[in-house]
C-alpha atoms as a PDB file:
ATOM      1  CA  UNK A   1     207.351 -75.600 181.878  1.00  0.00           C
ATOM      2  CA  UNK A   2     209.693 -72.680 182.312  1.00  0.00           C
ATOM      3  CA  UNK A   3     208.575 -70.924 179.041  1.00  0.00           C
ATOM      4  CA  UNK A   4     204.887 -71.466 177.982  1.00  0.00           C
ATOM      5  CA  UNK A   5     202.475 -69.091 179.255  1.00  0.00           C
ATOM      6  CA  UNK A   6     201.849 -71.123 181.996  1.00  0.00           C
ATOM      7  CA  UNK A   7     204.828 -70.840 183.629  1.00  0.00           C
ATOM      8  CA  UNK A   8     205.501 -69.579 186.898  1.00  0.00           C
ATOM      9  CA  UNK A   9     208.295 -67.456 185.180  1.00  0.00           C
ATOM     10  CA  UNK A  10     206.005 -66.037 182.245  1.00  0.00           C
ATOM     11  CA  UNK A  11     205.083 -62.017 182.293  1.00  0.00           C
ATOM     12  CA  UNK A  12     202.991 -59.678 180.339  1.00  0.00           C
ATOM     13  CA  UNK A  13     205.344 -56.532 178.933  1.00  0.00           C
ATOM     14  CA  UNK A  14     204.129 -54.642 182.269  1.00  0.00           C
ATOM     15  CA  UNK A  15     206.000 -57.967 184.333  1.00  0.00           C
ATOM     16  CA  UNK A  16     202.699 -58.979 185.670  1.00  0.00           C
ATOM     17  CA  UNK A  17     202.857 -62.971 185.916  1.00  0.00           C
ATOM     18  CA  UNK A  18     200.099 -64.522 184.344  1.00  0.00           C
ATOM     19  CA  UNK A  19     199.331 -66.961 187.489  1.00  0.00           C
ATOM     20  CA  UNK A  20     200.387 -65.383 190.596  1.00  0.00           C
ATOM     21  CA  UNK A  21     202.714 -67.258 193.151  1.00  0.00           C
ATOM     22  CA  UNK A  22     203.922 -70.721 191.812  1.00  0.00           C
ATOM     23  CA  UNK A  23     201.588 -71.269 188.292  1.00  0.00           C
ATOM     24  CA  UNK A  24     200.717 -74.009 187.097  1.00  0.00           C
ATOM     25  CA  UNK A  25     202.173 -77.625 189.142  1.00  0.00           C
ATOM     26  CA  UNK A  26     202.503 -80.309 186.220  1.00  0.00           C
ATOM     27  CA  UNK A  27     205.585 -82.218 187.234  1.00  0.00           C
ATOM     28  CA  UNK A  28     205.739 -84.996 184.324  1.00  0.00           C
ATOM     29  CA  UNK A  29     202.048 -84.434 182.538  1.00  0.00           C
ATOM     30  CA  UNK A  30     198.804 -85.027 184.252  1.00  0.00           C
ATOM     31  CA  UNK A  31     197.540 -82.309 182.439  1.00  0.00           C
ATOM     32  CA  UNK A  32     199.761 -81.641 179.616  1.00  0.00           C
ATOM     33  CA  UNK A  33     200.141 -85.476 178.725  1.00  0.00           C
ATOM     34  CA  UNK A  34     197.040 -87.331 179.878  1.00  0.00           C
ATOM     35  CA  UNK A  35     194.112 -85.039 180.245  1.00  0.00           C
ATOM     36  CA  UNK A  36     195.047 -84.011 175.954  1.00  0.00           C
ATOM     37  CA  UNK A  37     195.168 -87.616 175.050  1.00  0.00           C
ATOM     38  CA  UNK A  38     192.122 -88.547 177.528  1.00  0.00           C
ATOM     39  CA  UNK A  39     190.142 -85.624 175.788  1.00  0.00           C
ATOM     40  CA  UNK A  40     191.071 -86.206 172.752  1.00  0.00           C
ATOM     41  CA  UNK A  41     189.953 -89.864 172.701  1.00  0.00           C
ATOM     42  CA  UNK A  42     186.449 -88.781 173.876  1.00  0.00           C
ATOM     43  CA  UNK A  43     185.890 -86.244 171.408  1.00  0.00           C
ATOM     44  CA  UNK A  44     186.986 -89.516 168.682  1.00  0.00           C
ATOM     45  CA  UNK A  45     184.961 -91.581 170.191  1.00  0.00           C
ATOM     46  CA  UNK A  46     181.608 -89.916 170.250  1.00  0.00           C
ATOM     47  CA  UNK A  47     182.213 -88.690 166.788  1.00  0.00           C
ATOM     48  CA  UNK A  48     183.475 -92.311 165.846  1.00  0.00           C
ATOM     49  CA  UNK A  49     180.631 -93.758 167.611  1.00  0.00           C
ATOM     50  CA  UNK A  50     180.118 -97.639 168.952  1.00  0.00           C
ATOM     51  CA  UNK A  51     181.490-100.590 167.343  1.00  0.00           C
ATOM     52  CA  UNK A  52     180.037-102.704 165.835  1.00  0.00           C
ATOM     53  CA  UNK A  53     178.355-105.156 168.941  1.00  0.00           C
ATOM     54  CA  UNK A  54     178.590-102.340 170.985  1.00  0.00           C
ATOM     55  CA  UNK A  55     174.957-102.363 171.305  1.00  0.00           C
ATOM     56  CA  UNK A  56     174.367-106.166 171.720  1.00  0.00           C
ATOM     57  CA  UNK A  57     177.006-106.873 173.773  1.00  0.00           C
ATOM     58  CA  UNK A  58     178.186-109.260 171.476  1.00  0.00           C
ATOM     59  CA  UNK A  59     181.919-107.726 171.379  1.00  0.00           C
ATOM     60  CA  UNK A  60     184.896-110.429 172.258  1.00  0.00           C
ATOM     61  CA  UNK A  61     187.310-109.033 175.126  1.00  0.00           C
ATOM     62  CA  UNK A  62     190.387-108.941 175.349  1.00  0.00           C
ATOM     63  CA  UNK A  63     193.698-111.091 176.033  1.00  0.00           C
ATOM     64  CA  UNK A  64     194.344-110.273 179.990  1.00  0.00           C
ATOM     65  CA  UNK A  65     197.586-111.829 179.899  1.00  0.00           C
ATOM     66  CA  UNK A  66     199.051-109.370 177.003  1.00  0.00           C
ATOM     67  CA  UNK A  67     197.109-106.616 178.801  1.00  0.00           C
ATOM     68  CA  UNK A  68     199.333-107.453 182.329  1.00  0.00           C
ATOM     69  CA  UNK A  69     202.280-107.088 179.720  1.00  0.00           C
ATOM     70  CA  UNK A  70     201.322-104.289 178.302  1.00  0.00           C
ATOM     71  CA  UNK A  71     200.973-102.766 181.882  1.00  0.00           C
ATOM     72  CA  UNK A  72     204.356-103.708 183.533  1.00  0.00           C
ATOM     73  CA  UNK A  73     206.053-102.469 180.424  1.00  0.00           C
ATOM     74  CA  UNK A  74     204.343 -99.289 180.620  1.00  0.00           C
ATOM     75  CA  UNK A  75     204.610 -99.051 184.587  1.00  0.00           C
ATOM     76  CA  UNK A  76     207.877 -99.871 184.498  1.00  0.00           C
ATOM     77  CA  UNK A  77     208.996 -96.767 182.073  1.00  0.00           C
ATOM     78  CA  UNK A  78     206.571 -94.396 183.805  1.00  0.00           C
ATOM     79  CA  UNK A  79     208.885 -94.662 186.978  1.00  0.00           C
ATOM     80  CA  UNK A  80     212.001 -93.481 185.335  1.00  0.00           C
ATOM     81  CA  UNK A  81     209.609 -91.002 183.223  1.00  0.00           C
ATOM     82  CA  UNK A  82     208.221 -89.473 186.722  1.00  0.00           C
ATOM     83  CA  UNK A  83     211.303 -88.927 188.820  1.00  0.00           C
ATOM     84  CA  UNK A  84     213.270 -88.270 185.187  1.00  0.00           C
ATOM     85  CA  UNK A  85     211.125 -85.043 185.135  1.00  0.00           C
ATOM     86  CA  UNK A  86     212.952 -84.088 188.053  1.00  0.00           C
ATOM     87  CA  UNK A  87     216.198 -83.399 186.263  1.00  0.00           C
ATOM     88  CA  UNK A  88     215.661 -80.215 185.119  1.00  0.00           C
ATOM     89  CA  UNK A  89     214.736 -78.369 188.278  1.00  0.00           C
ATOM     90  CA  UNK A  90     217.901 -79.165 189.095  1.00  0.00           C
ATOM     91  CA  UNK A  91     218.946 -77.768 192.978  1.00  0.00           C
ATOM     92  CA  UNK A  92     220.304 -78.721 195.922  1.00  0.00           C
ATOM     93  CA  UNK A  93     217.960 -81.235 197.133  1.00  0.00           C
ATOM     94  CA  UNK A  94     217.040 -83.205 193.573  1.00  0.00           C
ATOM     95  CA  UNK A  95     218.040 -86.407 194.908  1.00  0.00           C
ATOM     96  CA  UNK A  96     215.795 -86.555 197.837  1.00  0.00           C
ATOM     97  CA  UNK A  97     213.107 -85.125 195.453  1.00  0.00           C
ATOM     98  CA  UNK A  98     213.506 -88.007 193.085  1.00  0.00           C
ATOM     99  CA  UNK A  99     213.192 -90.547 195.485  1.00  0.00           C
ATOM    100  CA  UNK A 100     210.549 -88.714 197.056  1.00  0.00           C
ATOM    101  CA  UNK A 101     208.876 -88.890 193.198  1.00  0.00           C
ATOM    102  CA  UNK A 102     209.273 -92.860 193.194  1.00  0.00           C
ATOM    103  CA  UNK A 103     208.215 -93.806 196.342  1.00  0.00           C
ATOM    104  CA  UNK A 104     204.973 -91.440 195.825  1.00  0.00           C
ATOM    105  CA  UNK A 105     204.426 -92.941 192.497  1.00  0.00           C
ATOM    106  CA  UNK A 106     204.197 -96.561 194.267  1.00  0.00           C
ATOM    107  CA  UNK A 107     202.032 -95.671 196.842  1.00  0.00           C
ATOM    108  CA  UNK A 108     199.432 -94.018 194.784  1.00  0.00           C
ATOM    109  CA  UNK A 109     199.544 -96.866 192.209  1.00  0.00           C
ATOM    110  CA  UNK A 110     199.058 -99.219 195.067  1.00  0.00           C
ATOM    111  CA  UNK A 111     196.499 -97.852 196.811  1.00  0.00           C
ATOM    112  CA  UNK A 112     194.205 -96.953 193.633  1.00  0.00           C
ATOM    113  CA  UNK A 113     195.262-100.774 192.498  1.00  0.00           C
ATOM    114  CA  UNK A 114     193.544-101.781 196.006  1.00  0.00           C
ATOM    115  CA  UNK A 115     191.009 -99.711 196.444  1.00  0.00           C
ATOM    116  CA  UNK A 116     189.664-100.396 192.558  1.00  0.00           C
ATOM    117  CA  UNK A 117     189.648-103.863 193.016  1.00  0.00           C
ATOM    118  CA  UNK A 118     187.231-103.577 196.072  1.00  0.00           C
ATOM    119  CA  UNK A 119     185.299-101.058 194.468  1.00  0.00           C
ATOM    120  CA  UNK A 120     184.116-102.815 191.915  1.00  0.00           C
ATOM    121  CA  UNK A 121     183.536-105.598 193.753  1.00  0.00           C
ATOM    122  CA  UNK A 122     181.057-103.709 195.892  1.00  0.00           C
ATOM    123  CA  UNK A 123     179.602-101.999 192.805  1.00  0.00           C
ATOM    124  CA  UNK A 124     179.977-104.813 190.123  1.00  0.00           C
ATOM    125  CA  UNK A 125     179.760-107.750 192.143  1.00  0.00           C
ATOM    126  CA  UNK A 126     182.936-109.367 191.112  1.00  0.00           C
ATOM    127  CA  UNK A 127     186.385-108.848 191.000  1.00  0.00           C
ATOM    128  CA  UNK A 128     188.381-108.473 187.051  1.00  0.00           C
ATOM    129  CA  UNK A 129     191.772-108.399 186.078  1.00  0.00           C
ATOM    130  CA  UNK A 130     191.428-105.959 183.246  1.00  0.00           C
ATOM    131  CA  UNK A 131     189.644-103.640 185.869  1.00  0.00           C
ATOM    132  CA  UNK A 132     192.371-103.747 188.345  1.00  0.00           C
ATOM    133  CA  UNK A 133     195.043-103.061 185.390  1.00  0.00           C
ATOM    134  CA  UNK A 134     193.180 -99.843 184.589  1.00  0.00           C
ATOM    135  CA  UNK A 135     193.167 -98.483 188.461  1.00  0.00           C
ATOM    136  CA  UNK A 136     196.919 -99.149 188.478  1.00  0.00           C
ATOM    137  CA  UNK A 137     196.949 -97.203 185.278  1.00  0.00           C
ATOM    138  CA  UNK A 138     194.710 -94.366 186.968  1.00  0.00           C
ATOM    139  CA  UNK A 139     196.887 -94.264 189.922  1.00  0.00           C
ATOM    140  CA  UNK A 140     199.876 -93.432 188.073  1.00  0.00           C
ATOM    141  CA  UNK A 141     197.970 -91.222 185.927  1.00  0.00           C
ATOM    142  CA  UNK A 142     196.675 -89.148 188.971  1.00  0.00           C
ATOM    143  CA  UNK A 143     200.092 -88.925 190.562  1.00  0.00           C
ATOM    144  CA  UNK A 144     201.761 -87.627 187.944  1.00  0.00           C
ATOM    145  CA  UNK A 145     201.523 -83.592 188.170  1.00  0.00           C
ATOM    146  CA  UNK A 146     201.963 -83.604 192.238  1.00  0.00           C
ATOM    147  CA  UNK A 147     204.340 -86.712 193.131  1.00  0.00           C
ATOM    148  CA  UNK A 148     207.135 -84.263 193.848  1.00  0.00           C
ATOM    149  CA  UNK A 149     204.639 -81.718 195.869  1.00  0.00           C
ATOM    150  CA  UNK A 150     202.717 -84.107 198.265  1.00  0.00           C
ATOM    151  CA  UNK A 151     203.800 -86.530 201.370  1.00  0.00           C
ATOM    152  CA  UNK A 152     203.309 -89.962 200.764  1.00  0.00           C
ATOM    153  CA  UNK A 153     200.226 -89.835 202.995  1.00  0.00           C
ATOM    154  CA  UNK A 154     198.534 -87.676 200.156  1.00  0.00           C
ATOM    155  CA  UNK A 155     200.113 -89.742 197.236  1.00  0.00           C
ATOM    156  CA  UNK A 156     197.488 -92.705 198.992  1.00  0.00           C
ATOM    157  CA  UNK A 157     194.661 -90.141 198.834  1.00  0.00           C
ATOM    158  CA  UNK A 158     195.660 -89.036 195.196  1.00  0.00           C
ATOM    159  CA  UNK A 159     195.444 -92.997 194.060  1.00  0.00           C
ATOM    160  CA  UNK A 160     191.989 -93.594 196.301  1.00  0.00           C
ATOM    161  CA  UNK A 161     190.260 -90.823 194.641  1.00  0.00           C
ATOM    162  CA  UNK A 162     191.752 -92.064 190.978  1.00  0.00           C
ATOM    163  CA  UNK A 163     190.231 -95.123 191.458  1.00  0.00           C
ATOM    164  CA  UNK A 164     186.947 -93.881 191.987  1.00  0.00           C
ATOM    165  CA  UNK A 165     187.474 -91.201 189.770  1.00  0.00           C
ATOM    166  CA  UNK A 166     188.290 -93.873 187.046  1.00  0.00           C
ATOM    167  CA  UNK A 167     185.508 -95.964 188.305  1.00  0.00           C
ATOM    168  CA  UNK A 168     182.460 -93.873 187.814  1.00  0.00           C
ATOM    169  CA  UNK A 169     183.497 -91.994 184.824  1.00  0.00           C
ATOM    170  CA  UNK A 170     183.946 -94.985 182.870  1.00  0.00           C
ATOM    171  CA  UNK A 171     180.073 -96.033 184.159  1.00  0.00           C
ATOM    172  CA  UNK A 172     179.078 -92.902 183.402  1.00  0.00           C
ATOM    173  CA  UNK A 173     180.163 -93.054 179.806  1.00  0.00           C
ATOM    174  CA  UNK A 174     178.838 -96.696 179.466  1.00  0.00           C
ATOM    175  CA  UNK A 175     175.398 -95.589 180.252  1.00  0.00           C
ATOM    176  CA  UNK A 176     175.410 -92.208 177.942  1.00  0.00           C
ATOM    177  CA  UNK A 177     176.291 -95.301 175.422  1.00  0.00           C
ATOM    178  CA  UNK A 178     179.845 -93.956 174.544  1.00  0.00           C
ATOM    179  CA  UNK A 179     182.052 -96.938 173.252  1.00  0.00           C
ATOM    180  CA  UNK A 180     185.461 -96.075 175.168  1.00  0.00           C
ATOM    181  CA  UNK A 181     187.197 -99.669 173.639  1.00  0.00           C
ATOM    182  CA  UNK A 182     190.377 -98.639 176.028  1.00  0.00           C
ATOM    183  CA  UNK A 183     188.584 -96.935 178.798  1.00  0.00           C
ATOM    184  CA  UNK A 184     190.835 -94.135 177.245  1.00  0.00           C
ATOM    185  CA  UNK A 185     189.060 -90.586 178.901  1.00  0.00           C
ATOM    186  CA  UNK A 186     188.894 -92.638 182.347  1.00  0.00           C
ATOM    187  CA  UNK A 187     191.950 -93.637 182.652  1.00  0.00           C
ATOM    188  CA  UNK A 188     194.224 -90.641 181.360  1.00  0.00           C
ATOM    189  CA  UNK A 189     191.537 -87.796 181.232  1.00  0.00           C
ATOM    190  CA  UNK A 190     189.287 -88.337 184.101  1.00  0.00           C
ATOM    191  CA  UNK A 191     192.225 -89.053 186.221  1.00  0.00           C
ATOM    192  CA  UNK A 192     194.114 -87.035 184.480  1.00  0.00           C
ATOM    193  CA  UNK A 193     192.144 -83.649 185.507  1.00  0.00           C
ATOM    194  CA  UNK A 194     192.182 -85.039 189.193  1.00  0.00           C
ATOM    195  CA  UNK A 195     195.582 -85.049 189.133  1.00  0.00           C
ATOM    196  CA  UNK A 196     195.947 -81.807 187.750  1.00  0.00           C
ATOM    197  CA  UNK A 197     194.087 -80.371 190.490  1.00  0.00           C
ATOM    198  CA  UNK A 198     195.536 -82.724 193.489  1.00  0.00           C
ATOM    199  CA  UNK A 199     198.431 -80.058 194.021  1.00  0.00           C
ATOM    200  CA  UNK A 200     196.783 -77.337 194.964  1.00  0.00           C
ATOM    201  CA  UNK A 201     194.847 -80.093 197.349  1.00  0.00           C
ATOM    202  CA  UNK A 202     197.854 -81.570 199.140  1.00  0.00           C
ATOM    203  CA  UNK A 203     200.773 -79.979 197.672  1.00  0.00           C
ATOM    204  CA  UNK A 204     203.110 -78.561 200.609  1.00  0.00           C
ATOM    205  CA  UNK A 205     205.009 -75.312 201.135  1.00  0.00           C
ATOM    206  CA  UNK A 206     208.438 -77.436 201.516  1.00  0.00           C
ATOM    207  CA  UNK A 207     208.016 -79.568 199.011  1.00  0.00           C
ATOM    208  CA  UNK A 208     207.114 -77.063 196.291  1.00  0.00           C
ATOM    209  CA  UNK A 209     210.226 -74.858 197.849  1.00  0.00           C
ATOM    210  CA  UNK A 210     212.496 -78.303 197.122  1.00  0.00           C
ATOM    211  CA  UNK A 211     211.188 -78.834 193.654  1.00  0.00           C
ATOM    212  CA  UNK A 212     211.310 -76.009 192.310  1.00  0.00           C
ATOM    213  CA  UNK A 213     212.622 -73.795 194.444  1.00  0.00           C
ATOM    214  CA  UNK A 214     209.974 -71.010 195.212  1.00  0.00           C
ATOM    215  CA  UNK A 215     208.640 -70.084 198.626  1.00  0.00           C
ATOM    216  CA  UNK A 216     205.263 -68.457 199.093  1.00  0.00           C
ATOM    217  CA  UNK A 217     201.917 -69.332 200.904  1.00  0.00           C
ATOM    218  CA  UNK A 218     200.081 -70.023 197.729  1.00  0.00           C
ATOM    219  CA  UNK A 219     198.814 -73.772 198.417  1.00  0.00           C
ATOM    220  CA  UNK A 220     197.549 -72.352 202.253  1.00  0.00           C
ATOM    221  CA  UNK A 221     195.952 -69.353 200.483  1.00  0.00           C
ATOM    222  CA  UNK A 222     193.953 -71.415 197.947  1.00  0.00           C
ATOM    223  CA  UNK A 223     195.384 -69.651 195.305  1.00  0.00           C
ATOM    224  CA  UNK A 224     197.369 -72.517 193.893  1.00  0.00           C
ATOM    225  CA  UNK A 225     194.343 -74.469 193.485  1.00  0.00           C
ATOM    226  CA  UNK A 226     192.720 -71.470 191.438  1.00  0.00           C
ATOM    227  CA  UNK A 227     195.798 -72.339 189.292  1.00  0.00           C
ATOM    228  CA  UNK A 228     195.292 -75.431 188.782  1.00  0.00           C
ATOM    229  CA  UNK A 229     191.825 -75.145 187.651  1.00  0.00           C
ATOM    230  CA  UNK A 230     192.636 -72.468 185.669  1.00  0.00           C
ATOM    231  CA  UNK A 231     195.346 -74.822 183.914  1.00  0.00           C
ATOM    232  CA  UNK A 232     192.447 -77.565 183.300  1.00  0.00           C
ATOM    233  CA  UNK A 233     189.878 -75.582 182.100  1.00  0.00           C
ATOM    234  CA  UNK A 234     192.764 -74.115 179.680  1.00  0.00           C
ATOM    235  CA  UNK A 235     194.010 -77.277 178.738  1.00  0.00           C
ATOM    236  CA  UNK A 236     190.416 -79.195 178.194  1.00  0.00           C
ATOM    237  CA  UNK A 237     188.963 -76.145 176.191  1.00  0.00           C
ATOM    238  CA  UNK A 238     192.190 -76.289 173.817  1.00  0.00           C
ATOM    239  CA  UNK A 239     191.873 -80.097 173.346  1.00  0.00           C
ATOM    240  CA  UNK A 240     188.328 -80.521 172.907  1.00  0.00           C
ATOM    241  CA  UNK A 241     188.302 -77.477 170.633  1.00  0.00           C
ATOM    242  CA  UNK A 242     191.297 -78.731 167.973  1.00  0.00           C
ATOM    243  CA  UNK A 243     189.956 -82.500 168.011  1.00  0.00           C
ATOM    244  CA  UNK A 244     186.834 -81.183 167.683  1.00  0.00           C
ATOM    245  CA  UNK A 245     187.805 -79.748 164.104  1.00  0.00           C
ATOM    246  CA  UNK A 246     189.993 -82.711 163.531  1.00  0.00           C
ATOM    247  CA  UNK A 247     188.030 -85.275 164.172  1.00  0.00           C
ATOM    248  CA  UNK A 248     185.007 -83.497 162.888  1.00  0.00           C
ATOM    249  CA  UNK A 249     186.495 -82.703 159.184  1.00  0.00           C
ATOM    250  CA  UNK A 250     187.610 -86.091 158.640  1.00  0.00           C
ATOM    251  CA  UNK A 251     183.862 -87.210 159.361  1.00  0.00           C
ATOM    252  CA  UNK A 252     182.502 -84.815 156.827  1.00  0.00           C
ATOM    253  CA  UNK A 253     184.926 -86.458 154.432  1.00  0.00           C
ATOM    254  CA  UNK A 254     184.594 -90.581 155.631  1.00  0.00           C
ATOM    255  CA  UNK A 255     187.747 -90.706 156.514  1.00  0.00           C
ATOM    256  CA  UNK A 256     187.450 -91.453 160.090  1.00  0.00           C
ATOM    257  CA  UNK A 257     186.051 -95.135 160.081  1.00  0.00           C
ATOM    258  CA  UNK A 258     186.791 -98.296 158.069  1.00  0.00           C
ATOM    259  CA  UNK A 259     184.007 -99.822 156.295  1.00  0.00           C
ATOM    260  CA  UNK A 260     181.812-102.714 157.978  1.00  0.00           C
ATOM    261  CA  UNK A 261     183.457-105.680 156.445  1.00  0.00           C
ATOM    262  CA  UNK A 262     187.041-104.504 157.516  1.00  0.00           C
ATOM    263  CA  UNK A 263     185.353-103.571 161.240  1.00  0.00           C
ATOM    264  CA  UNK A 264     184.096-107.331 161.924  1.00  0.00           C
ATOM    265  CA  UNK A 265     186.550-108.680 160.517  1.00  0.00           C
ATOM    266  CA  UNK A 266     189.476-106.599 162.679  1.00  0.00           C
ATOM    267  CA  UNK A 267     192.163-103.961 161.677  1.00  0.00           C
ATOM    268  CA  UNK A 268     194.835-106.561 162.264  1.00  0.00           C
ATOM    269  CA  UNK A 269     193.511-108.389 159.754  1.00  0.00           C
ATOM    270  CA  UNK A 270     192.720-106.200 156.644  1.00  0.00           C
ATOM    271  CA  UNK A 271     195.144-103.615 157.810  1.00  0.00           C
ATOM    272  CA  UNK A 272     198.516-105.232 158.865  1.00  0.00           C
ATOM    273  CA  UNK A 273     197.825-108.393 157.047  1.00  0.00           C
ATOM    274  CA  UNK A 274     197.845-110.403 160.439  1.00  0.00           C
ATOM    275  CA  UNK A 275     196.828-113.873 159.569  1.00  0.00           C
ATOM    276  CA  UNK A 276     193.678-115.134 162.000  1.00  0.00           C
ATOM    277  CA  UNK A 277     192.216-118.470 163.191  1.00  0.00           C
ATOM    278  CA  UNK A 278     189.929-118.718 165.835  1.00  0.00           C
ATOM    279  CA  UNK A 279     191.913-120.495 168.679  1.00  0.00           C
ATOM    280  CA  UNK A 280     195.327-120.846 166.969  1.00  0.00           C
ATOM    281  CA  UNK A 281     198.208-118.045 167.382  1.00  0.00           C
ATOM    282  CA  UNK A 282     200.066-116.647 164.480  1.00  0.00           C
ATOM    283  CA  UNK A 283     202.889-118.790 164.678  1.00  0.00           C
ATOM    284  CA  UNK A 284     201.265-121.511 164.112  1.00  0.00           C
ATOM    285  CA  UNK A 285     201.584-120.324 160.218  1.00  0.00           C
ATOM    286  CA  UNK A 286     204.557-120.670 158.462  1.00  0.00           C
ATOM    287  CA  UNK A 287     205.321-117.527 156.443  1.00  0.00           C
ATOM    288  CA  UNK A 288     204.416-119.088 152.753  1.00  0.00           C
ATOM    289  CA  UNK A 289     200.882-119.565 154.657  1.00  0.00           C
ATOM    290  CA  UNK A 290     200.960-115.985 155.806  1.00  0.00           C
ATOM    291  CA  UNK A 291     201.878-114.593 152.298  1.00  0.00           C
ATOM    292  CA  UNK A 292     199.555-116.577 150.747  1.00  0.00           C
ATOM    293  CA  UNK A 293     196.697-115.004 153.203  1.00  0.00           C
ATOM    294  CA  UNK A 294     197.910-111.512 152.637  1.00  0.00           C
ATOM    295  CA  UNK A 295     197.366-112.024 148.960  1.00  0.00           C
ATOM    296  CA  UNK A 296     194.135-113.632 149.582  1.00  0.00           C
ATOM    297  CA  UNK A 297     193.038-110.887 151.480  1.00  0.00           C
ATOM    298  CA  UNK A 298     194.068-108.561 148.840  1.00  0.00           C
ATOM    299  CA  UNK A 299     192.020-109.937 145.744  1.00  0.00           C
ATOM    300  CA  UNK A 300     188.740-110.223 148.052  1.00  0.00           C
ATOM    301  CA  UNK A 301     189.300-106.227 148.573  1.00  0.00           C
ATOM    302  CA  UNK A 302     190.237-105.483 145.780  1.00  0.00           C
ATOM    303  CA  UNK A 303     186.810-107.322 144.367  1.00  0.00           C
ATOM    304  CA  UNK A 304     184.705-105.607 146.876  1.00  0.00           C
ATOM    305  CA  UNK A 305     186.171-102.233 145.636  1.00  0.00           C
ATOM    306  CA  UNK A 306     184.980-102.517 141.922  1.00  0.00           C
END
């Protein structure tokens, strides 16, 4: 940001920046992006509490094929969303810095991709593609703030750590019994936080003075780092705090989860009117079999009601 209070630019009425040196580093969101949403889902979800088989284990997973669908499409948009964040800085040097910003954003995808898979091989005991989708997930997540600040040699260290960082937290929440459906505070506030703070860990002099054009000794200092954590704790403590109340009021007033019946049998269902059949797909309905469903589904509410 150029504006926000965060900004490198920002001053009190005296002219005394806010953060000394170069501010807060959040290229395309880490922190401003990820770590809200990641926080945001955790404070949901331990208000929300488990689902229904939560417990038991009884819960049905997912489709892995629509997942790896879901994943390319949103990889493949988070590469133009990355080095399009560059085109404001504008400068001299914005070309090299965008592909600088795409090649970083493969190579800590990559290696968190990698390193995820054997990690929870060693720690699970067996390999799973949903897992590895998530650590490709976490490795763009983690990239995000620095990928125009770091060498490609620290993008690779950026998507390691992700992976673990992604990793444990999500065991971590499983055993403090927090139902995370999505792996949601993992993927994009976990990693989200890490990347927050991986600039001020291998951010460079030239690179920040090629972004965004300032020139000071703040990463060799440390006080770019102090920045950065300055930023997170900011940014959690805001997040936490308003879904806290949000969250919290529509509690008090049961407005936050769907009864039982509409629970088991699935949001797609009672919601959206989705028709369902235990091994067939949708379009193996034809629409007067669909309406006829939806109207179904309807009366039995609309019984259960009175």
């Amino acid at each position: 940001s150029t504006t926000g209070f965060l900004s490198p630019f920002y001053s009190d009425p005296d002219g005394d920046r806010w953060l000394k040196e170069n501010g807060v580093i959040d290229l395309a969101g880490s922190g401003a992006v990820h770590t809200v949403g990641g926080c945001a889902g955790l404070v949901g979800s331990i208000l929300l509490g488990p689902r229904i088989g939560f417990e038991s284990g009884t819960l049905e997973g997912a489709n892995e094929m629509l997942c790896s669908l879901g994943v390319y499409i949103l990889v493949t948009g988070w590469f133009a969303f990355n080095f399009g964040s560059v085109a404001p800085l504008r400068g001299e040097y914005q070309h090299l810095v965008m592909a600088k910003v795409a090649v970083n954003s493969v190579v800590s995808m990559s290696a968190a991709t990698c390193m995820g898979a054997f990690a929870s091989r060693i720690v699970l005991g067996y390999y799973r593609l949903g897992h590895v989708l998530n650590y490709s997930l976490a490795g763009m997540v983690s990239i995000t703030a620095a990928c125009s600040v770091v060498e490609p040699w620290g993008a690779f260290c950026i998507g390691v750590g992700g992976s673990l960082v992604c990793l444990g937290s999500s065991r971590l929440l499983k055993k403090l019994r927090v139902d995370d459906p999505l792996d949601c505070f993992p993927i994009h506030g976990a990693c989200g936080i890490w990347g927050l703070l991986a600039p001020g860990i291998f951010g460079s002099r030239r690179n920040i003075r090629l972004s965004y054009g300032l020139d000071n000794d703040a990463v060799e200092t440390g006080n770019q780092f102090r920045n950065q954590v300055l930023g997170t704790v900011i940014i959690v403590t805001w997040t936490v705090t308003l879904s806290g109340v949000l969250f919290g009021t529509m509690k008090t007033f049961g407005l936050l989860r769907v009864r039982e019946t509409d629970e088991r049998r699935g949001l797609d269902v009672t919601k959206h009117g989705t028709p369902f059949r235990r091994g067939f797909a949708v379009l193996d309905f034809t629409w007067e079999q669909v309406k006829a469903i939806r109207a179904g589904l309807r009366r039995q509410q609309g019984k259960s009601e009175s």
